[in-house]
Each structure stands twice: as structure tokens, then as C-alpha cells.
N, C-alpha and C. Protein backbone atom coordinates (compact mmCIF):
# COMPACT_ATOMS: atom_id res chain seq x y z
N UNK A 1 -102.51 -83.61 -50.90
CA UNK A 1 -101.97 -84.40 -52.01
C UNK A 1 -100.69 -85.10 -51.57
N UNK A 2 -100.76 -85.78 -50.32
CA UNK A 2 -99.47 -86.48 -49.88
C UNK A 2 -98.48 -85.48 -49.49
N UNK A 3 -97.38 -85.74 -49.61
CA UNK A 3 -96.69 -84.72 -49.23
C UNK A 3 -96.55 -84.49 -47.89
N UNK A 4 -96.61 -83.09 -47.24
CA UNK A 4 -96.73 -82.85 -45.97
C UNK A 4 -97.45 -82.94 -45.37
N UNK A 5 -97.62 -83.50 -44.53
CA UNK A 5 -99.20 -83.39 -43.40
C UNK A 5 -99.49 -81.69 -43.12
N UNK A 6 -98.97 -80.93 -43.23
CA UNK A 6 -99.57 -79.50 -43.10
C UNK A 6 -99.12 -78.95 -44.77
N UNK A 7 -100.41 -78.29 -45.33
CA UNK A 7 -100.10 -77.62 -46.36
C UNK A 7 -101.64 -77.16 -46.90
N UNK A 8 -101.75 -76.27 -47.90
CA UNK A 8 -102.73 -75.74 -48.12
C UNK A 8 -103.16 -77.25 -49.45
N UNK A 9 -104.67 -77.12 -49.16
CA UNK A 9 -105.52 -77.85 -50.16
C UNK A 9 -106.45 -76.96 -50.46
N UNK A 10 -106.88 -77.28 -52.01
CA UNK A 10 -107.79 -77.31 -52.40
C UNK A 10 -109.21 -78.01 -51.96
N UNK A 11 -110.29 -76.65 -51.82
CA UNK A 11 -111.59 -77.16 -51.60
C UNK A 11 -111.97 -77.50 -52.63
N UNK A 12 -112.97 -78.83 -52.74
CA UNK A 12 -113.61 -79.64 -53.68
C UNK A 12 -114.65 -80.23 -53.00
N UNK A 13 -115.50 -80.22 -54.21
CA UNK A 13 -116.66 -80.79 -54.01
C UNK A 13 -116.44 -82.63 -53.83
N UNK A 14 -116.58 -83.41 -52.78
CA UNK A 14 -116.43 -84.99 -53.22
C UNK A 14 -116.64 -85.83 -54.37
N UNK A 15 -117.40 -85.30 -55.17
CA UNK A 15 -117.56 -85.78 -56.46
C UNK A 15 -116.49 -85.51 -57.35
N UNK A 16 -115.81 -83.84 -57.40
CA UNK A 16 -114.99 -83.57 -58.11
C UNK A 16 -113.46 -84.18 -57.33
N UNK A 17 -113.57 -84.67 -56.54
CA UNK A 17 -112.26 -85.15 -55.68
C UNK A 17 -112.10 -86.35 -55.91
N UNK A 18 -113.08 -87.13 -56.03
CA UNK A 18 -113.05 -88.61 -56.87
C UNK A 18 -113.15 -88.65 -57.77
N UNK A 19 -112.92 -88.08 -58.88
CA UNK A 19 -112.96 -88.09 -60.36
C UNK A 19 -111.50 -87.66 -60.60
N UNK A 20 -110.83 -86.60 -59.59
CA UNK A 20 -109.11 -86.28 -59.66
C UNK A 20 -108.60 -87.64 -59.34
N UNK A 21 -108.80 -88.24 -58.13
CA UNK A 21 -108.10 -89.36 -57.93
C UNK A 21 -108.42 -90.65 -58.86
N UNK A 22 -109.64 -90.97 -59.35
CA UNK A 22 -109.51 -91.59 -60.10
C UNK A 22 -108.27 -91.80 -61.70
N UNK A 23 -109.02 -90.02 -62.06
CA UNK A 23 -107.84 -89.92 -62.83
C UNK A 23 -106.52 -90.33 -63.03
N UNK A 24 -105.93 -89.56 -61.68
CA UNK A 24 -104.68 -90.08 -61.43
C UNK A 24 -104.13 -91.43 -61.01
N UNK A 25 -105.31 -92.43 -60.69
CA UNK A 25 -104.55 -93.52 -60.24
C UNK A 25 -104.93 -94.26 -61.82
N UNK A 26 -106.04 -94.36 -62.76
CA UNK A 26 -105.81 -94.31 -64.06
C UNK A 26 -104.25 -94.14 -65.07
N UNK A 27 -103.93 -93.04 -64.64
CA UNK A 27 -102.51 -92.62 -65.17
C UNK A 27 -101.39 -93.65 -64.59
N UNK A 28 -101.50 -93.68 -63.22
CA UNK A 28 -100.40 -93.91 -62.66
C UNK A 28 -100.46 -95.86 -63.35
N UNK A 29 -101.80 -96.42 -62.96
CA UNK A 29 -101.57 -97.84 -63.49
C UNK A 29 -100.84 -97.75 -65.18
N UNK A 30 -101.43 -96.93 -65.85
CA UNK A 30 -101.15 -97.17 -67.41
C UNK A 30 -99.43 -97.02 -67.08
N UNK A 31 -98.71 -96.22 -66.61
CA UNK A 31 -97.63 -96.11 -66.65
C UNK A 31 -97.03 -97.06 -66.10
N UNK A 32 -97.85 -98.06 -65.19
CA UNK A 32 -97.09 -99.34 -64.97
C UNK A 32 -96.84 -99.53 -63.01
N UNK A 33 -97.14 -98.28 -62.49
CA UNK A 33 -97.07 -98.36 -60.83
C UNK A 33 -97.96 -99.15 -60.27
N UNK A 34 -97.76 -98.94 -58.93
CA UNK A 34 -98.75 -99.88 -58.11
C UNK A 34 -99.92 -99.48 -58.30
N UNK A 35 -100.99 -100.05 -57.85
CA UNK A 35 -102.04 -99.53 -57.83
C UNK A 35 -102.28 -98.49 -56.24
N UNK A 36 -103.43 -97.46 -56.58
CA UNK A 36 -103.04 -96.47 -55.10
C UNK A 36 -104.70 -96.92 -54.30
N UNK A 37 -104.32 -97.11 -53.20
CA UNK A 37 -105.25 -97.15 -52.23
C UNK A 37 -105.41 -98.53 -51.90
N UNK A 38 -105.97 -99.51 -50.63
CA UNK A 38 -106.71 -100.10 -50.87
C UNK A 38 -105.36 -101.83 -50.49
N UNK A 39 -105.37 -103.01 -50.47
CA UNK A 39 -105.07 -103.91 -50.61
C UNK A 39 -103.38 -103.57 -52.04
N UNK A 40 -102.13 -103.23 -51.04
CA UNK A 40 -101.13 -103.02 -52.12
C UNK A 40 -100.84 -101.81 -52.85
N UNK A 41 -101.86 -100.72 -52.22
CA UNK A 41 -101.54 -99.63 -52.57
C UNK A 41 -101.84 -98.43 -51.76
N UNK A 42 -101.42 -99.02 -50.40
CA UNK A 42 -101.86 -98.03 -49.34
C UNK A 42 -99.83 -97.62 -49.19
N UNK A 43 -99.80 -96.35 -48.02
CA UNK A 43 -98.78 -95.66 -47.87
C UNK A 43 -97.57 -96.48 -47.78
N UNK A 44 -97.39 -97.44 -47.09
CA UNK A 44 -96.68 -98.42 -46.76
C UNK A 44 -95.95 -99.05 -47.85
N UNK A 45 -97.06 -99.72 -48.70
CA UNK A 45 -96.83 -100.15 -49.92
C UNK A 45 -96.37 -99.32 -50.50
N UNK A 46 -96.35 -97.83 -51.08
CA UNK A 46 -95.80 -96.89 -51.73
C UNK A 46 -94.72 -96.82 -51.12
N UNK A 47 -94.32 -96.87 -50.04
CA UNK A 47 -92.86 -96.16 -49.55
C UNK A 47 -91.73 -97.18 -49.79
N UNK A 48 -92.42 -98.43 -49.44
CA UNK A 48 -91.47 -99.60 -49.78
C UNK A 48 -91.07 -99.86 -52.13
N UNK A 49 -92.17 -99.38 -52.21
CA UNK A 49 -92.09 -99.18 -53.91
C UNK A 49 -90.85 -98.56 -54.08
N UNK A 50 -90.93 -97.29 -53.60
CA UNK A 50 -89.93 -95.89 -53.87
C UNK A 50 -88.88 -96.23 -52.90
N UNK A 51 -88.44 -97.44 -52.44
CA UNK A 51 -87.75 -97.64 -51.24
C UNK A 51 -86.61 -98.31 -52.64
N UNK A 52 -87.31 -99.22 -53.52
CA UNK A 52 -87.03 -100.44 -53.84
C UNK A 52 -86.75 -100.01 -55.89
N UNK A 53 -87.23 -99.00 -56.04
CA UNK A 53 -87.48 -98.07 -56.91
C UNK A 53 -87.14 -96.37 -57.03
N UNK A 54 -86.19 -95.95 -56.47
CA UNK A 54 -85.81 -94.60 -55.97
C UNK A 54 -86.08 -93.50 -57.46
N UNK A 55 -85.80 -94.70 -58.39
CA UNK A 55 -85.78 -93.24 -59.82
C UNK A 55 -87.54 -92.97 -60.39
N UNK A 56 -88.08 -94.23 -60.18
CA UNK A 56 -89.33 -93.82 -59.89
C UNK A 56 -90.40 -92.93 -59.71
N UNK A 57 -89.76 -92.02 -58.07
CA UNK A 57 -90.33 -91.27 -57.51
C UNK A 57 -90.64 -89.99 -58.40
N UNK A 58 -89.86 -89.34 -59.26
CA UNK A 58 -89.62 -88.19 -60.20
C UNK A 58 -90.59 -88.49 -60.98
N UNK A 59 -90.88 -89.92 -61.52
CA UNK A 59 -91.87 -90.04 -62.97
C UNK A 59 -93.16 -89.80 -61.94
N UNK A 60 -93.66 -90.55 -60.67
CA UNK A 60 -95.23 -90.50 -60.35
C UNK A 60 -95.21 -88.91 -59.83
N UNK A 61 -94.36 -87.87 -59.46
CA UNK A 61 -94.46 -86.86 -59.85
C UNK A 61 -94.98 -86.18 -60.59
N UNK A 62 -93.87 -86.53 -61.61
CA UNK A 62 -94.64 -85.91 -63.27
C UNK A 62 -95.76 -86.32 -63.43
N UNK A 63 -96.27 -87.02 -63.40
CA UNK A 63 -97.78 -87.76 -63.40
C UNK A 63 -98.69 -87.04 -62.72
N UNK A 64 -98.39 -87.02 -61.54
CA UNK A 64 -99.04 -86.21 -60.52
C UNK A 64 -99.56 -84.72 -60.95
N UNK A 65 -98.36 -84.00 -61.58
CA UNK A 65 -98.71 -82.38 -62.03
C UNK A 65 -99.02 -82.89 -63.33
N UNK A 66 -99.24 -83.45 -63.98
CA UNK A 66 -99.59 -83.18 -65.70
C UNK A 66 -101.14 -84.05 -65.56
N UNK A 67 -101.69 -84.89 -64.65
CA UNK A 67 -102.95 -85.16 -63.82
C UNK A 67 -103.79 -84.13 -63.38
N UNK A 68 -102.83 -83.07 -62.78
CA UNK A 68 -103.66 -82.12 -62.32
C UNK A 68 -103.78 -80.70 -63.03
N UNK A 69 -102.84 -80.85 -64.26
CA UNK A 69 -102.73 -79.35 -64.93
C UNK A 69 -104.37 -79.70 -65.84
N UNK A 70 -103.84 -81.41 -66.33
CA UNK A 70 -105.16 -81.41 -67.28
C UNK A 70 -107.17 -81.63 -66.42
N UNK A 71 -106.64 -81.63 -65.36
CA UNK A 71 -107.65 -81.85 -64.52
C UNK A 71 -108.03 -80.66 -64.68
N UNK A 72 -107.52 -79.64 -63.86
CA UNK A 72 -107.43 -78.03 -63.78
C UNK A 72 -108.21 -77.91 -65.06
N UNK A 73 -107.44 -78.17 -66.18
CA UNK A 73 -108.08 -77.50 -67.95
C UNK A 73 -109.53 -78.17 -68.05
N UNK A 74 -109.50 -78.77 -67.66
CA UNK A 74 -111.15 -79.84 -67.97
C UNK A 74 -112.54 -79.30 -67.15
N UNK A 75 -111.74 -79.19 -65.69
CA UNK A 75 -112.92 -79.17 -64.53
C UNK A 75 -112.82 -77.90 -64.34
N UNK A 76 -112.38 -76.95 -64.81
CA UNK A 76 -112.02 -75.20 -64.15
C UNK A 76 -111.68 -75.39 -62.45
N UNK A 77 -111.11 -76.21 -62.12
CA UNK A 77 -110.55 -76.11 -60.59
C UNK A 77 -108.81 -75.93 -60.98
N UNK A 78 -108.59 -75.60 -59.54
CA UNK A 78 -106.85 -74.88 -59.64
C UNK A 78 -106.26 -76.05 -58.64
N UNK A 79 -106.16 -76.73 -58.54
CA UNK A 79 -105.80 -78.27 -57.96
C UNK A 79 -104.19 -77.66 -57.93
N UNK A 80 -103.64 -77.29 -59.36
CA UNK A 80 -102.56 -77.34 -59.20
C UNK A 80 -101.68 -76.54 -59.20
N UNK A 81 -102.15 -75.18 -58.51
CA UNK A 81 -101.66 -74.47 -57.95
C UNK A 81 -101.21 -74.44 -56.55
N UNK A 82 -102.19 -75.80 -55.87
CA UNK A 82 -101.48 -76.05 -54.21
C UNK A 82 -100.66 -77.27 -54.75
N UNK A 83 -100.71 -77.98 -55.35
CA UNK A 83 -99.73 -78.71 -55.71
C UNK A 83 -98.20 -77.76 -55.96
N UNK A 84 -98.16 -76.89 -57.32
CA UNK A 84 -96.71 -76.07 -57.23
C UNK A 84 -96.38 -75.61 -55.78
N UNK A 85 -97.30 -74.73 -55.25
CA UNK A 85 -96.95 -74.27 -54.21
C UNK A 85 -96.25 -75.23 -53.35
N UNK A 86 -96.52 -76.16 -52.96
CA UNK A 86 -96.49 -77.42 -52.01
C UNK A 86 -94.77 -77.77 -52.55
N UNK A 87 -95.04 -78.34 -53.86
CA UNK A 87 -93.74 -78.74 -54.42
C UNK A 87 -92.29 -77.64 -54.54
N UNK A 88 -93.24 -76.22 -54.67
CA UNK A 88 -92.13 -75.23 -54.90
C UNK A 88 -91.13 -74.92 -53.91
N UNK A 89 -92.23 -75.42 -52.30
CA UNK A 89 -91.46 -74.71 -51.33
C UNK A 89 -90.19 -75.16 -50.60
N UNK A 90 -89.99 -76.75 -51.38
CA UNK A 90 -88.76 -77.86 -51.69
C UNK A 90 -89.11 -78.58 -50.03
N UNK A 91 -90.35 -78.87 -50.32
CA UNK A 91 -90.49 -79.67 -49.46
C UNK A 91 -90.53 -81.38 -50.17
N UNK A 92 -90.53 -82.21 -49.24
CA UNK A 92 -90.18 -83.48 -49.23
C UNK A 92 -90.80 -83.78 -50.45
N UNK A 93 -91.04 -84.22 -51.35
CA UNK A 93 -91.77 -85.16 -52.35
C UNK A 93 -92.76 -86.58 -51.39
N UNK A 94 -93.77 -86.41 -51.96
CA UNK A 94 -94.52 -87.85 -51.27
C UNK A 94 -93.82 -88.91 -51.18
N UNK A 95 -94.25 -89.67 -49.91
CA UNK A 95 -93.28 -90.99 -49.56
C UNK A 95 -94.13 -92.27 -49.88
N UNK A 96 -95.82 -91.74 -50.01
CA UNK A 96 -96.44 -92.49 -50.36
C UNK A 96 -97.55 -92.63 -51.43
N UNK A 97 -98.02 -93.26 -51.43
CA UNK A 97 -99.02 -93.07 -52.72
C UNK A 97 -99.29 -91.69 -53.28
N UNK A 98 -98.90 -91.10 -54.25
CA UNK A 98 -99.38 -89.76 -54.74
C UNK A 98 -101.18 -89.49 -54.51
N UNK A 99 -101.27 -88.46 -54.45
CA UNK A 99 -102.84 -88.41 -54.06
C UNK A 99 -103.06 -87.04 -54.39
């Protein structure tokens, strides 16, 4: 989920892994961010966002865990328990597109 290149993930089925990210990049447009992936919303593009946008970074956060708590409640997967973990251990916050 962005973040660190080493960290524990969640196993998912690909179907259920594109229906999280959809979700979340759903959320993230309504709230007004870039779009994630793809032509303007690849890593680059995110870092220069949050480059250019620093208070930002805290809201696609919040987005990020309240994406995955209600994901979690819907799909019975624990998505966001490697997310806390990840976030708890005060490691970096994503530099790029939340994922």
C-alpha cells in the first residue's frame, strides 16, 4: 500500500484487489486529488502533488484508512490491519499515489 518497499501485505484475491483500489481511487477523486495510476497519476505525479501540496498528504491518508476500514466491513478482509501496522511503526507516509 505505498509506503515502504518492504512491509507486510495482505493476500488477496485480484478481483478483491481491484475493487479496493478502485474504491479508493473513487474516494480519493470525489475529494478532489489527482487521479491514481496511469497518465497524471503515476508516483511521480503524486510526489510532485504532495511536493506542491504538503497539508494534503494527512487528508489522502485519512482516505486511505477509512477506504480500507469500510472495505474490511464489506468484504470480511483485514486490509487494514497491515495498513495500521505499516503506519504505526512511524514509518514514512506514502510519497506517492496511495495504493
Amino acid at each position: 500500500m505505498s509506503g515502504p518497499s518492504k512491509q507486510d501485505l495482505a493476500r488477496l484475491y485480484k478481483s478483491i484487489h481491484g475493487m479496493f483500489h478502485d474504491d479508493l481511487a473513487k474516494a480519493l477523486k470525489e475529494a478532489g486529488f489527482p487521479r491514481v495510476g496511469g497518465r497524471g497519476g503515476g508516483t511521480e505525479d503524486w510526489t510532485e502533488y504532495f511536493r506542491l501540496n504538503p497539508e494534503k498528504q494527512d487528508e489522502a491518508i485519512e482516505i486511505l484508512q477509512r477506504v480500507t476500514r469500510d472495505f474490511d466491513r464489506k468484504n470480511g478482509t483485514k486490509i487494514s490491519k497491515y495498513l495500521d501496522d505499516t503506519l504505526g511503526k512511524g514509518k514514512a507516509p506514502p510519497s506517492g499515489p496511495p495504493q
